[in-house]
C-alpha atoms as a PDB file:
ATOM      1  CA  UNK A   1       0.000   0.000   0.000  1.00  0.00           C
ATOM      2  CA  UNK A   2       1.137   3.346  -0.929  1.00  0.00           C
ATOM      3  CA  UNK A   3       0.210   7.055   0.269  1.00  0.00           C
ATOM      4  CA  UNK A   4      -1.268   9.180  -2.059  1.00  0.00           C
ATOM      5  CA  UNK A   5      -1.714  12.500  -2.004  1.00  0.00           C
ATOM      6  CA  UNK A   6      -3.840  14.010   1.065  1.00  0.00           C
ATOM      7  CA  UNK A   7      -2.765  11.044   2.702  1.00  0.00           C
ATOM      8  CA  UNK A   8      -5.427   8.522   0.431  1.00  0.00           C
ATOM      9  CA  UNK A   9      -4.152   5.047   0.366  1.00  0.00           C
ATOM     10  CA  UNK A  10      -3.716   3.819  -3.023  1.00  0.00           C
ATOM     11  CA  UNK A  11      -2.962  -0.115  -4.337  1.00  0.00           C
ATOM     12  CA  UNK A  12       0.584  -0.911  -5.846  1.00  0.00           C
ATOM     13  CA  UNK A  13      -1.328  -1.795  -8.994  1.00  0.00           C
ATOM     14  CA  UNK A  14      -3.104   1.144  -9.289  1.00  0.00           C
ATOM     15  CA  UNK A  15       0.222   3.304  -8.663  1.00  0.00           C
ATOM     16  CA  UNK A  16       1.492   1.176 -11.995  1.00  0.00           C
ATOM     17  CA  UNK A  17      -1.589   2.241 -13.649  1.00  0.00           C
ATOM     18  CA  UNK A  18      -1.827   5.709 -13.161  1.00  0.00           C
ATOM     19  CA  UNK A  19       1.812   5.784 -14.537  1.00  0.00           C
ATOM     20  CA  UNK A  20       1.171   3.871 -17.060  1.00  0.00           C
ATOM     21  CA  UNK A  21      -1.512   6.534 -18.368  1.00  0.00           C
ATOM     22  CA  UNK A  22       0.858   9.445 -17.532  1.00  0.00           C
ATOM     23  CA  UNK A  23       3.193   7.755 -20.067  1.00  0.00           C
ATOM     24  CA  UNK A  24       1.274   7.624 -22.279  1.00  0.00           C
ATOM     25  CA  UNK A  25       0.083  11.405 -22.316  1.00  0.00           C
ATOM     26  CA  UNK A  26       4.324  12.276 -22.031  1.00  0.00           C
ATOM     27  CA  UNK A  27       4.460  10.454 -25.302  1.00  0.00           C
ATOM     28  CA  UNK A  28       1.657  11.862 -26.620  1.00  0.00           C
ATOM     29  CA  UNK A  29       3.470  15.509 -25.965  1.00  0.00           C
ATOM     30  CA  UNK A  30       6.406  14.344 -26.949  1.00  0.00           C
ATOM     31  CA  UNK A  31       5.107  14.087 -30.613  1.00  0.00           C
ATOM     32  CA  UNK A  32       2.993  17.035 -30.559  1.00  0.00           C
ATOM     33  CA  UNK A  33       7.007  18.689 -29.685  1.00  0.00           C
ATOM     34  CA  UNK A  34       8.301  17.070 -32.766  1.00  0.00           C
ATOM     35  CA  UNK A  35       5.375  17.955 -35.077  1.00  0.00           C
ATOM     36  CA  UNK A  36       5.939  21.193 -34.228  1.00  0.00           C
ATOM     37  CA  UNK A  37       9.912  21.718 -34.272  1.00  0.00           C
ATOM     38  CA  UNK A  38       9.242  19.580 -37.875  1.00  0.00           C
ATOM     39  CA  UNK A  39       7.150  22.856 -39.017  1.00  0.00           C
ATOM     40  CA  UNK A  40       9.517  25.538 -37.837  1.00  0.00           C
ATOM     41  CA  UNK A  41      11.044  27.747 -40.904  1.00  0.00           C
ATOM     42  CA  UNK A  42      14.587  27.080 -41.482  1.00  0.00           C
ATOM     43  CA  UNK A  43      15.355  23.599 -40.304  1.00  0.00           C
ATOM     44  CA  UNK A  44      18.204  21.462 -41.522  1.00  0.00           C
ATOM     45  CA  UNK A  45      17.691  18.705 -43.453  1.00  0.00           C
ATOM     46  CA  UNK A  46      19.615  16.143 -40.892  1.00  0.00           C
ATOM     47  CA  UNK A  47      17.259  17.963 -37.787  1.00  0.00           C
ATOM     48  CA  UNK A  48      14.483  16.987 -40.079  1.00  0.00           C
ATOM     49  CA  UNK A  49      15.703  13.300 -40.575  1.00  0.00           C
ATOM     50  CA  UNK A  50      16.416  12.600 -37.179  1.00  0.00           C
ATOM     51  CA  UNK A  51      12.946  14.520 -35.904  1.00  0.00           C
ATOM     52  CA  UNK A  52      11.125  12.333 -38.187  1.00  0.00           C
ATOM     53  CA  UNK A  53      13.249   9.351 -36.712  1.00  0.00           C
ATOM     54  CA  UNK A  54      12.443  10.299 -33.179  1.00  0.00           C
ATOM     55  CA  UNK A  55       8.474  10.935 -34.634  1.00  0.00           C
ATOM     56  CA  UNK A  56       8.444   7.279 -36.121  1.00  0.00           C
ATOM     57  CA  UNK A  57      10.290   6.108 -32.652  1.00  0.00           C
ATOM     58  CA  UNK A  58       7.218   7.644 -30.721  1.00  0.00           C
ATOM     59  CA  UNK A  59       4.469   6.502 -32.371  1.00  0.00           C
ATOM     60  CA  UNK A  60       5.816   2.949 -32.314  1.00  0.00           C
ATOM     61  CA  UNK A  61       6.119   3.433 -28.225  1.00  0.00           C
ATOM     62  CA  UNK A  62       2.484   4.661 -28.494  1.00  0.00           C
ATOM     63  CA  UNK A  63       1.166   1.861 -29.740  1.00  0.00           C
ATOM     64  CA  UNK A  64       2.808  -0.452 -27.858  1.00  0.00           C
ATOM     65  CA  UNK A  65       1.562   1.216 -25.066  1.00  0.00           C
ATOM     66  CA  UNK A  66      -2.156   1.253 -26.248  1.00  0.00           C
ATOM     67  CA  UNK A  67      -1.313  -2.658 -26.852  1.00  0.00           C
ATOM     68  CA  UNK A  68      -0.333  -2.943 -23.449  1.00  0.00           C
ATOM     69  CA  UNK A  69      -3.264  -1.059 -22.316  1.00  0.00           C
ATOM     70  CA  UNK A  70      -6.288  -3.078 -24.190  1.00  0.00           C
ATOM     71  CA  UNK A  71      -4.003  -6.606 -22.755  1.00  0.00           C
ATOM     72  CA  UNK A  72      -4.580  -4.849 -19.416  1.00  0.00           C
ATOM     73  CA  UNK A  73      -7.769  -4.234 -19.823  1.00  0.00           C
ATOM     74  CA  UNK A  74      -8.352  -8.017 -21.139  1.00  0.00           C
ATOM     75  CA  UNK A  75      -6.605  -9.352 -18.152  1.00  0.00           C
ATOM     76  CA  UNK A  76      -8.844  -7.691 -15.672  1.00  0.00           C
ATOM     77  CA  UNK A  77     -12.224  -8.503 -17.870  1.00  0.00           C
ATOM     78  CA  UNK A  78     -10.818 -12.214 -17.091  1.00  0.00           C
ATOM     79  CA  UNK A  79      -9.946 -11.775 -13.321  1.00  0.00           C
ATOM     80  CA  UNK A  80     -13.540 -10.260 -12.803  1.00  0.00           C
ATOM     81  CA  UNK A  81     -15.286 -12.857 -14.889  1.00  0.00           C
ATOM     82  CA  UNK A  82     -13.005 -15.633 -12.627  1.00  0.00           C
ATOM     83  CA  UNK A  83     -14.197 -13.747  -9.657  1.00  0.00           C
ATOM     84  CA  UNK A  84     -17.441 -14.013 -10.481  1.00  0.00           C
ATOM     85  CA  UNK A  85     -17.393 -17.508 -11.421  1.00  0.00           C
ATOM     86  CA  UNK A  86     -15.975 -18.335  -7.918  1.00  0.00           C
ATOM     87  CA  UNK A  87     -17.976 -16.285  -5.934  1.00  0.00           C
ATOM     88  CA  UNK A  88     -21.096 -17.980  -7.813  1.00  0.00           C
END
């Protein structure tokens, strides 16, 4: 068990999840950085080859993440169903 903010007791699991989500919005910023240093006036051409590298890198992580996510979200639609299944 972990403290939360004003002192609310939070689950391991749900520490991983939360930071799982916050990931996934830092990526999501991360690309919005690169779309828009892509668009500035003047760049190089190598800046512009390795901001489209990093752009391709962080869409990849983003889906792997939304992967990870939906698996998640499969696992625990299988735990409840188990849960209910025992409970019955």
């Amino acid at each position: 068990m972990h403290y939360g903010a004003g002192g609310a007791v939070h689950h391991p699991r749900e520490a991983k999840d939360i930071q799982g989500v916050d990931t996934s919005i830092k990526v999501e910023s991360q690309i919005v950085e690169v779309e828009e240093k892509l668009s500035e006036p003047g760049i190089s051409e190598e800046e512009k080859q390795r901001l489209s590298k990093k752009e391709d890198y962080l869409r990849k992580k983003k889906e792997q993440l939304r992967k990870k996510e939906e698996q998640l979200r499969e696992e625990k639609l299988l735990l409840l169903k188990e849960k209910e299944r025992l409970v019955a």
